[in-house]
C-alpha atoms as a PDB file:
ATOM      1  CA  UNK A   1      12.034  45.355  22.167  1.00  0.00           C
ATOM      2  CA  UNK A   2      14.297  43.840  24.750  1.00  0.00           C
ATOM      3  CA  UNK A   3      17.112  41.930  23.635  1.00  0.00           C
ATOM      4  CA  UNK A   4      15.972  37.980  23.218  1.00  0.00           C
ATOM      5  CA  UNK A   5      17.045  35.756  26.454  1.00  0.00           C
ATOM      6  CA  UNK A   6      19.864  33.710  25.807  1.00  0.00           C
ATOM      7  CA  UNK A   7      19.238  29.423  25.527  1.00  0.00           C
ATOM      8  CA  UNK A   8      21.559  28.983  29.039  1.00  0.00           C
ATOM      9  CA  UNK A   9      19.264  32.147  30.249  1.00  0.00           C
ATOM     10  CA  UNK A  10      22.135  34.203  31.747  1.00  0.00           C
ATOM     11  CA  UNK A  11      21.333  37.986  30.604  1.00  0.00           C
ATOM     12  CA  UNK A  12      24.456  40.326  30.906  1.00  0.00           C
ATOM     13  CA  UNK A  13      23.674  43.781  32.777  1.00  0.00           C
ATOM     14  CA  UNK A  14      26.655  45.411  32.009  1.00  0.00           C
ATOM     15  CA  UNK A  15      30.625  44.720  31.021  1.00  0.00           C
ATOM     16  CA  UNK A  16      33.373  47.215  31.858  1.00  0.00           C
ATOM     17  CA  UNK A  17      37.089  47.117  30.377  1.00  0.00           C
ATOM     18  CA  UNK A  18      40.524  48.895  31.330  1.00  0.00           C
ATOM     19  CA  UNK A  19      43.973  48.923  30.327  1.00  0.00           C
ATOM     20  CA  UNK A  20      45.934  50.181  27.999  1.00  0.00           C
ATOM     21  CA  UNK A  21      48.196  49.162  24.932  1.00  0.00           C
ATOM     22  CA  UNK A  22      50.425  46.721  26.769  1.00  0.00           C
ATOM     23  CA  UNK A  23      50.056  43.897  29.168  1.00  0.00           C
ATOM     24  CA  UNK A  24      46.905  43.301  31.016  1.00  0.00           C
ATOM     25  CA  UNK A  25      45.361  40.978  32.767  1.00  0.00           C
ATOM     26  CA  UNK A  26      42.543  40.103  35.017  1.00  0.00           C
ATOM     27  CA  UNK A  27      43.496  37.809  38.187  1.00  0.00           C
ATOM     28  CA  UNK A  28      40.516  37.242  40.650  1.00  0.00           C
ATOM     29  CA  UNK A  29      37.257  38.892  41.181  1.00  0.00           C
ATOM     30  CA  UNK A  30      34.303  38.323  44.651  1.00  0.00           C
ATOM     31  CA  UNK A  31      30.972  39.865  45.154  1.00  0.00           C
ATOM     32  CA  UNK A  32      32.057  42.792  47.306  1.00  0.00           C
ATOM     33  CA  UNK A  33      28.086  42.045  49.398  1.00  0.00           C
ATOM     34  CA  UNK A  34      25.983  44.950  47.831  1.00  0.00           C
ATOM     35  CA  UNK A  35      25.461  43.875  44.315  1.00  0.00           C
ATOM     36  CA  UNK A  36      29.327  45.095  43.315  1.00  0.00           C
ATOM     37  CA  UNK A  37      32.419  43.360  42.612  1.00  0.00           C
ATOM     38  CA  UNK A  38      36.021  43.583  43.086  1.00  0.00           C
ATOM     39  CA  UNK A  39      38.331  42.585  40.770  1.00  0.00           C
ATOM     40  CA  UNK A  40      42.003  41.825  40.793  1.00  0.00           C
ATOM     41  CA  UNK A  41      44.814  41.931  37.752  1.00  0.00           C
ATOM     42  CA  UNK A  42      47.952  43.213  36.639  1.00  0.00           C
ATOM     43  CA  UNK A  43      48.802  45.930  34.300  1.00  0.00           C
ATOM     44  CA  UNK A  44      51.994  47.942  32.555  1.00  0.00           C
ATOM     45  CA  UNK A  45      53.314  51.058  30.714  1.00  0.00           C
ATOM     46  CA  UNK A  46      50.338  53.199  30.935  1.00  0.00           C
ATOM     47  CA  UNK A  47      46.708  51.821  31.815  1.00  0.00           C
ATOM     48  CA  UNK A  48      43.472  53.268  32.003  1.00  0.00           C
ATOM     49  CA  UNK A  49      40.501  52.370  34.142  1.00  0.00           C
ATOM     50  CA  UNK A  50      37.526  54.330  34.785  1.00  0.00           C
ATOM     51  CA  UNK A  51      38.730  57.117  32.818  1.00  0.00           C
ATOM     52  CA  UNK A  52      41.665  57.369  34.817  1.00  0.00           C
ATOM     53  CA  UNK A  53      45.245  56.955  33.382  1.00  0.00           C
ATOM     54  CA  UNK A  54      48.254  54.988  35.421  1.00  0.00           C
ATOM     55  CA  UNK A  55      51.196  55.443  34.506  1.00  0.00           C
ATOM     56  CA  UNK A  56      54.711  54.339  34.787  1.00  0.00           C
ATOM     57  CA  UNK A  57      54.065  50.589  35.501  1.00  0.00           C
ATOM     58  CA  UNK A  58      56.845  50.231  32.392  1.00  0.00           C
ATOM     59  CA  UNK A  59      57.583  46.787  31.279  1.00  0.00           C
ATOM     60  CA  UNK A  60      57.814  45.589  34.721  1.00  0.00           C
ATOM     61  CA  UNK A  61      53.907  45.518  35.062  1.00  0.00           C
ATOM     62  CA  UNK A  62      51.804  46.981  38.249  1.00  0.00           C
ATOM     63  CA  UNK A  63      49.133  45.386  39.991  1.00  0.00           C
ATOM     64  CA  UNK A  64      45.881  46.151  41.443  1.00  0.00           C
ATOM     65  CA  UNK A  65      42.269  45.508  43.308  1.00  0.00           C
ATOM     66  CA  UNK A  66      39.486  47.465  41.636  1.00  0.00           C
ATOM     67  CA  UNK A  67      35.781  47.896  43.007  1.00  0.00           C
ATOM     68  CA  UNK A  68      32.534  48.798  40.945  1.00  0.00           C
ATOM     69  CA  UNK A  69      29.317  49.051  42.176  1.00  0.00           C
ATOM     70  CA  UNK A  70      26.317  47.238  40.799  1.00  0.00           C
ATOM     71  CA  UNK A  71      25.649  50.532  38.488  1.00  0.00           C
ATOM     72  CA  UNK A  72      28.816  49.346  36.919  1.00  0.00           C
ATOM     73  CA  UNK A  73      30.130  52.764  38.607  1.00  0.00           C
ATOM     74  CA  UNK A  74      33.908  52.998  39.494  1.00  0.00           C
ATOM     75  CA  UNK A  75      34.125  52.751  43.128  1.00  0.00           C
ATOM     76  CA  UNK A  76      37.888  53.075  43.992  1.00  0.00           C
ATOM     77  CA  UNK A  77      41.317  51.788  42.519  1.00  0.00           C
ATOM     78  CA  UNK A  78      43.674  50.445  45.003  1.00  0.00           C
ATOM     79  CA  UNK A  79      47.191  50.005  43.146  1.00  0.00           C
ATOM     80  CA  UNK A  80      50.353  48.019  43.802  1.00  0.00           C
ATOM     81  CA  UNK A  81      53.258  49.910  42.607  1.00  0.00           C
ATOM     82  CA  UNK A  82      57.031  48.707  42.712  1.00  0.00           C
ATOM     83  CA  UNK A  83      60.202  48.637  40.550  1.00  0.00           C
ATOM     84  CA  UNK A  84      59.982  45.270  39.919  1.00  0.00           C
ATOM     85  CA  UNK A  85      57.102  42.781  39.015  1.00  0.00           C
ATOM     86  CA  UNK A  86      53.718  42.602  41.110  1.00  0.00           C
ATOM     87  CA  UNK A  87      50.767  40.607  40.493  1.00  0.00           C
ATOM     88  CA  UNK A  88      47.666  39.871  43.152  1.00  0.00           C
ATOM     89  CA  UNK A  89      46.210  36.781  42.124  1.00  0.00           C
ATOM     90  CA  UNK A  90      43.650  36.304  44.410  1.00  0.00           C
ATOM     91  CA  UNK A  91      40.690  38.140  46.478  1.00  0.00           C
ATOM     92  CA  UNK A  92      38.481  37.444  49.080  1.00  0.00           C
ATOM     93  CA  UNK A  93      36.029  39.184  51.444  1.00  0.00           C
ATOM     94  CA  UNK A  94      34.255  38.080  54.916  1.00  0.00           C
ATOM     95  CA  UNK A  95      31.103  37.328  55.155  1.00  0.00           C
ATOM     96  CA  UNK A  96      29.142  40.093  56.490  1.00  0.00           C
ATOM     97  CA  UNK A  97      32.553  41.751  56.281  1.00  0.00           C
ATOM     98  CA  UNK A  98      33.076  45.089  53.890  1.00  0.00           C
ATOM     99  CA  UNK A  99      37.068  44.496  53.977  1.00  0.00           C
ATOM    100  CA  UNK A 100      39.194  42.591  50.718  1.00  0.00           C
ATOM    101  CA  UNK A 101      41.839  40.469  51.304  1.00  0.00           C
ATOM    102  CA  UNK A 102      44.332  40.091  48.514  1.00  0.00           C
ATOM    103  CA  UNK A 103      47.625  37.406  47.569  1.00  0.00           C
ATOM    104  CA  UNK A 104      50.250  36.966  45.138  1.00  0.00           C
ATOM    105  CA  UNK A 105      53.370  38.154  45.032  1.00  0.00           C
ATOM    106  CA  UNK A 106      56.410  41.031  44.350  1.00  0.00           C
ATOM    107  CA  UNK A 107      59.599  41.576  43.815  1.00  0.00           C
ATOM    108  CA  UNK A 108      62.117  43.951  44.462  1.00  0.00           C
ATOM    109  CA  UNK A 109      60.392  46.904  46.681  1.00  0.00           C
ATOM    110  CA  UNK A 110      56.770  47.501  46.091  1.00  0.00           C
ATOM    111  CA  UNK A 111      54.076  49.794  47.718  1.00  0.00           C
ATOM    112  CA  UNK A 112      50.147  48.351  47.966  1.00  0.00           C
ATOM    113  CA  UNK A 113      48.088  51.162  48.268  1.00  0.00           C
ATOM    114  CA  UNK A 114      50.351  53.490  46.235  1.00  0.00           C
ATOM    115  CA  UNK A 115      48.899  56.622  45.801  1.00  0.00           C
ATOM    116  CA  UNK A 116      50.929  59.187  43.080  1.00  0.00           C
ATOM    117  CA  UNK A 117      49.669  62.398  44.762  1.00  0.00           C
ATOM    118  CA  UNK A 118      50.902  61.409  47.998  1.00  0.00           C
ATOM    119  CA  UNK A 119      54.217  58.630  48.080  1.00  0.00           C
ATOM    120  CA  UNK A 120      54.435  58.494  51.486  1.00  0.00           C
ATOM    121  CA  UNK A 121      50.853  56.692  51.564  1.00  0.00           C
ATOM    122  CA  UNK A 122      50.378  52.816  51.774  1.00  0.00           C
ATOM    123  CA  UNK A 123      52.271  49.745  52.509  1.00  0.00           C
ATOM    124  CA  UNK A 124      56.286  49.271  51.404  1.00  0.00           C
ATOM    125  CA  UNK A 125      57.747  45.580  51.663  1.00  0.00           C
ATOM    126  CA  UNK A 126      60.869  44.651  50.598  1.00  0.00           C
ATOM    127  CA  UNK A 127      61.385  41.074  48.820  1.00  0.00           C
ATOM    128  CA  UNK A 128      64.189  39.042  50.190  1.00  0.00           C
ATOM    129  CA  UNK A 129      64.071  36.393  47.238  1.00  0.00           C
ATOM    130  CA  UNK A 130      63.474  37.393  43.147  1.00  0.00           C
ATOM    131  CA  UNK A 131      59.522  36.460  43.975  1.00  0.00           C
ATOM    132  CA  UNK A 132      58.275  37.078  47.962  1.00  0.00           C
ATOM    133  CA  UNK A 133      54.277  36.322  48.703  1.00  0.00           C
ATOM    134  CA  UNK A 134      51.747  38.805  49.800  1.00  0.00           C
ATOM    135  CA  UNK A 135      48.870  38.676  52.138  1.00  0.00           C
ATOM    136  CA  UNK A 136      47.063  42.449  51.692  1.00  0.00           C
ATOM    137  CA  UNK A 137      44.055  43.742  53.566  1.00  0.00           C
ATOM    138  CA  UNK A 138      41.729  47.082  51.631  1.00  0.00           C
ATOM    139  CA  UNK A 139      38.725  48.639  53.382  1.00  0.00           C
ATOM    140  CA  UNK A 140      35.690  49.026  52.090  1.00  0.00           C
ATOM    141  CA  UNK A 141      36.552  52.480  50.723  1.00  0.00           C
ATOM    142  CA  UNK A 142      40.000  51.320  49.323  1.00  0.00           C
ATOM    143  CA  UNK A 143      42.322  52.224  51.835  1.00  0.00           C
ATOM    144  CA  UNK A 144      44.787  50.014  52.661  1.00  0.00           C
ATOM    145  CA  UNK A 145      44.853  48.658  55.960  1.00  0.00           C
ATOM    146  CA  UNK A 146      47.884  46.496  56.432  1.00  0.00           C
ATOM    147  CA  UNK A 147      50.402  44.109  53.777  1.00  0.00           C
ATOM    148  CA  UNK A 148      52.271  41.419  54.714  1.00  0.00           C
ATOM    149  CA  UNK A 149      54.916  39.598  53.347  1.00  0.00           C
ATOM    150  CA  UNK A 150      56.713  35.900  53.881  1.00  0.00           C
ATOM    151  CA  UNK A 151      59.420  33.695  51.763  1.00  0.00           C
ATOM    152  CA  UNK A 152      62.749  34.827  51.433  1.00  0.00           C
ATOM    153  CA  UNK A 153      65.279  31.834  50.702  1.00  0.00           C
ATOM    154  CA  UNK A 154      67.842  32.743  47.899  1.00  0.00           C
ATOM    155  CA  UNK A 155      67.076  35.908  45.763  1.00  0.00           C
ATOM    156  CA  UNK A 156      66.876  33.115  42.717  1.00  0.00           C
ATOM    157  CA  UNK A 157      63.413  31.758  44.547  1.00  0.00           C
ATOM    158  CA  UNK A 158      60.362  32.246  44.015  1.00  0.00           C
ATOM    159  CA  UNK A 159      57.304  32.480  46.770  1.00  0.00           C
ATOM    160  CA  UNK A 160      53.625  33.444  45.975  1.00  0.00           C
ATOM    161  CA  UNK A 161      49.738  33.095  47.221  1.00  0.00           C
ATOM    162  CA  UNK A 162      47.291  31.748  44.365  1.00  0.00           C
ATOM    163  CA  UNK A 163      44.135  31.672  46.665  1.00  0.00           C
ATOM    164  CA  UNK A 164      43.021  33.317  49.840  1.00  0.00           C
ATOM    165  CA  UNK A 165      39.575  32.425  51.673  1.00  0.00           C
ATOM    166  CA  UNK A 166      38.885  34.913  54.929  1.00  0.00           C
ATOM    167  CA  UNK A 167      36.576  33.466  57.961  1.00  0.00           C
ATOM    168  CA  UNK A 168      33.560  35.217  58.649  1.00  0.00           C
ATOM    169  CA  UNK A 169      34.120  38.076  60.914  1.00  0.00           C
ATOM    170  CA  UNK A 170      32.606  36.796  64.097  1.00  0.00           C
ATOM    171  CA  UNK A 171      34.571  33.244  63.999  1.00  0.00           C
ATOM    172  CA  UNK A 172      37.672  32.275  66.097  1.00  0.00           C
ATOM    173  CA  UNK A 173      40.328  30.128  66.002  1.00  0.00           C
ATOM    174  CA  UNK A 174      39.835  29.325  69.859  1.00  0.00           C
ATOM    175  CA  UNK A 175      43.617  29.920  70.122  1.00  0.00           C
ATOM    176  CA  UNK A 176      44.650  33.707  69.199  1.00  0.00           C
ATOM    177  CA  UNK A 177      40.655  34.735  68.695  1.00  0.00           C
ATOM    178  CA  UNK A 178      39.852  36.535  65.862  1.00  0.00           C
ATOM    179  CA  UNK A 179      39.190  35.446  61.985  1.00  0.00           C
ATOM    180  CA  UNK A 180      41.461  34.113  60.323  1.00  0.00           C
ATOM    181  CA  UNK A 181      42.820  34.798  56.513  1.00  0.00           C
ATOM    182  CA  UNK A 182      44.419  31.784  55.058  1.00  0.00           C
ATOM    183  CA  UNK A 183      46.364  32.030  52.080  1.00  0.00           C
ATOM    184  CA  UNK A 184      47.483  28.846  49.744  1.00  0.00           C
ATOM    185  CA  UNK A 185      50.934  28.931  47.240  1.00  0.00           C
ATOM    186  CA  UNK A 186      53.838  27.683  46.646  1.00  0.00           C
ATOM    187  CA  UNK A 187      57.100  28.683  48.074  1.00  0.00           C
ATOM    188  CA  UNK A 188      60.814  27.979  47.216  1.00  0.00           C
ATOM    189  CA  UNK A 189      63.017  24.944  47.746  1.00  0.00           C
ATOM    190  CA  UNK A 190      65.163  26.562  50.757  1.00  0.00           C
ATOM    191  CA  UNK A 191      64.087  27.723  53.775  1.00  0.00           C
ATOM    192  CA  UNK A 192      61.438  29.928  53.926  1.00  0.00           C
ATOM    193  CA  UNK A 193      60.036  32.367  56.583  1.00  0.00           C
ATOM    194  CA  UNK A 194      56.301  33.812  57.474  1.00  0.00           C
ATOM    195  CA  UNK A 195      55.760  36.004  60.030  1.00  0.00           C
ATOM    196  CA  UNK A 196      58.612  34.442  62.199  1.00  0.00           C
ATOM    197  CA  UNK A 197      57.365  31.053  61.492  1.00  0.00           C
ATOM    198  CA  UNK A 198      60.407  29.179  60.068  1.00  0.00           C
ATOM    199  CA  UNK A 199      59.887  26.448  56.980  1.00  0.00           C
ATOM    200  CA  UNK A 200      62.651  24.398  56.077  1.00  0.00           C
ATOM    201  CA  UNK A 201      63.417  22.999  53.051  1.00  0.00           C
ATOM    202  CA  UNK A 202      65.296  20.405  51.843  1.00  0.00           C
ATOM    203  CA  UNK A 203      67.002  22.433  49.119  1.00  0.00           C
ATOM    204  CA  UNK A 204      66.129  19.830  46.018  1.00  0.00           C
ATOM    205  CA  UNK A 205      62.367  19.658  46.003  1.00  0.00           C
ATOM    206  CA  UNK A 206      60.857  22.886  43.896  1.00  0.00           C
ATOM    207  CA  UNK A 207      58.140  24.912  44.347  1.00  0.00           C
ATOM    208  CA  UNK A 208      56.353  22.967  47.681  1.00  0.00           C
ATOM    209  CA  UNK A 209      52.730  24.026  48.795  1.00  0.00           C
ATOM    210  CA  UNK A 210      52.606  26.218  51.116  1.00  0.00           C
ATOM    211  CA  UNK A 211      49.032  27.219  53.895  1.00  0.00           C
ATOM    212  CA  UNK A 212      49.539  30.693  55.954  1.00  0.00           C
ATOM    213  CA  UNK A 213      47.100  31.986  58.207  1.00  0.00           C
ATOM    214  CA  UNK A 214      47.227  35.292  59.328  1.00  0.00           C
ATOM    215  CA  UNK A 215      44.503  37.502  61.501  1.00  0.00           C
ATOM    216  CA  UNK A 216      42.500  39.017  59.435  1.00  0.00           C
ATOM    217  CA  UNK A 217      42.348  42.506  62.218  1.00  0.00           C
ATOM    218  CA  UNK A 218      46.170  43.102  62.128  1.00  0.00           C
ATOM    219  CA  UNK A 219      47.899  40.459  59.620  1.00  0.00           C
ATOM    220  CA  UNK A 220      50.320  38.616  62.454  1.00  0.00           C
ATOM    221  CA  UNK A 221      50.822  35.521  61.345  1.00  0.00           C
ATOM    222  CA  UNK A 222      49.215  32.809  63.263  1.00  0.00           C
ATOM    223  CA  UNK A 223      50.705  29.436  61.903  1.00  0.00           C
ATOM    224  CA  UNK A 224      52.434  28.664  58.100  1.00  0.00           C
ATOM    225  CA  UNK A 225      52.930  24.952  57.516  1.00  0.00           C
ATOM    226  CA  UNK A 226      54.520  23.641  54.296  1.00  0.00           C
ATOM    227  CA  UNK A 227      53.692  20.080  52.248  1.00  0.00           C
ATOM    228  CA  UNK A 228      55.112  18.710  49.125  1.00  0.00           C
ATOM    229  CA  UNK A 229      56.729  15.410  47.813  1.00  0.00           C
ATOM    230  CA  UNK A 230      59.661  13.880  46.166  1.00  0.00           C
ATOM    231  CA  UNK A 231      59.864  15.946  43.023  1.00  0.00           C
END
């Protein structure tokens, strides 16, 4: 017989797990609009997903997007590889869109959409500060259409995303036309920079809120304001 119902009458179709001995974690996950999901999380030393092994995150951790189909199939594993630390806290799609917008942050140098058989693939950013954000765009298939980066400030600071929301794909600003990704963190105490949009800090007040908008088509940055208070 079928398994009983449970009392809050949420039935589970299916779990999946990956990783490996070390570090892992899960970040963010959205309905990817045909009954799948993609996930985001971090990862280090050797990790395995799908029956596929990644190695040589080291102690450092890796980060990544993953998508699985509603079959609980592996679609495609988009990583984030760097010398340094990586993590993507946050996904979201467009409506009636098929594309995955990602944020957090990295250090150091980092590729997003690093591919081991071929290096010369995906996006390389270099952090100005110990901790730069991320805005990063992934097709449907898992290809990595464009990364972004903003912060900077001293190379003690530390800048990242914690939530991204993406317009619909048929919506416009009314200003530069186009949708719009938005992505919501917290940046350093100095003076900060996103997509040549200049914040400046005050230099005493830590870890201020920070809202950057970006077009979702080619990630220029659109506007970046920053907010915070007196401690």
């Amino acid at each position: 017989p079928p398994p009983p119902t449970p009392a809050d009458g949420v039935v589970t179709d299916w779990t999946m797990s990956g990783g490996g001995a070390s570090f892992d974690r899960l970040g963010s996950a959205v309905a990817d609009g045909t009954g799948g999901v993609v996930v985001t999380g971090t990862y280090s030393d050797t990790a395995t997903f799908a029956g596929v092994a990644y190695a040589d995150a080291g102690v450092t951790k890796d980060s990544m997007m993953w998508r699985v189909d509603a079959n609980a199939t592996s679609q495609w594993f988009a990583r984030v590889r760097g010398n340094s630390k990586e993590a993507v806290h946050a996904v979201a799609r467009q409506d009636n869109g098929t594309d995955f917008f990602g944020g957090g942050y990295f250090s150091a140098t980092s590729t997003f959409g690093y591919d081991s058989s071929n290096p010369t693939r995906g996006v390389t950013l270099t952090a100005a500060a110990e901790w730069d954000a991320v805005l990063w765009k992934v097709s449907s298939l898992g290809t990595t259409i464009w990364a972004v980066r903003g912060g900077g400030g001293l190379n003690t600071d530390f800048n990242y995303i914690r939530a991204v929301a993406a317009a619909p794909i048929t919506a416009t600003d009314g200003t530069n036309g186009g949708a719009t990704v938005v992505g919501v963190g917290r940046i350093s105490l100095n003076t900060v920079t996103f997509g040549g949009v200049e914040l400046a800090g005050d230099g005493v007040i830590r870890k201020e809120l920070v809202m950057w908008a970006v077009s979702a088509a080619s990630g220029l940055t659109k506007w970046a304001v920053r907010a915070g208070g007196s401690s």
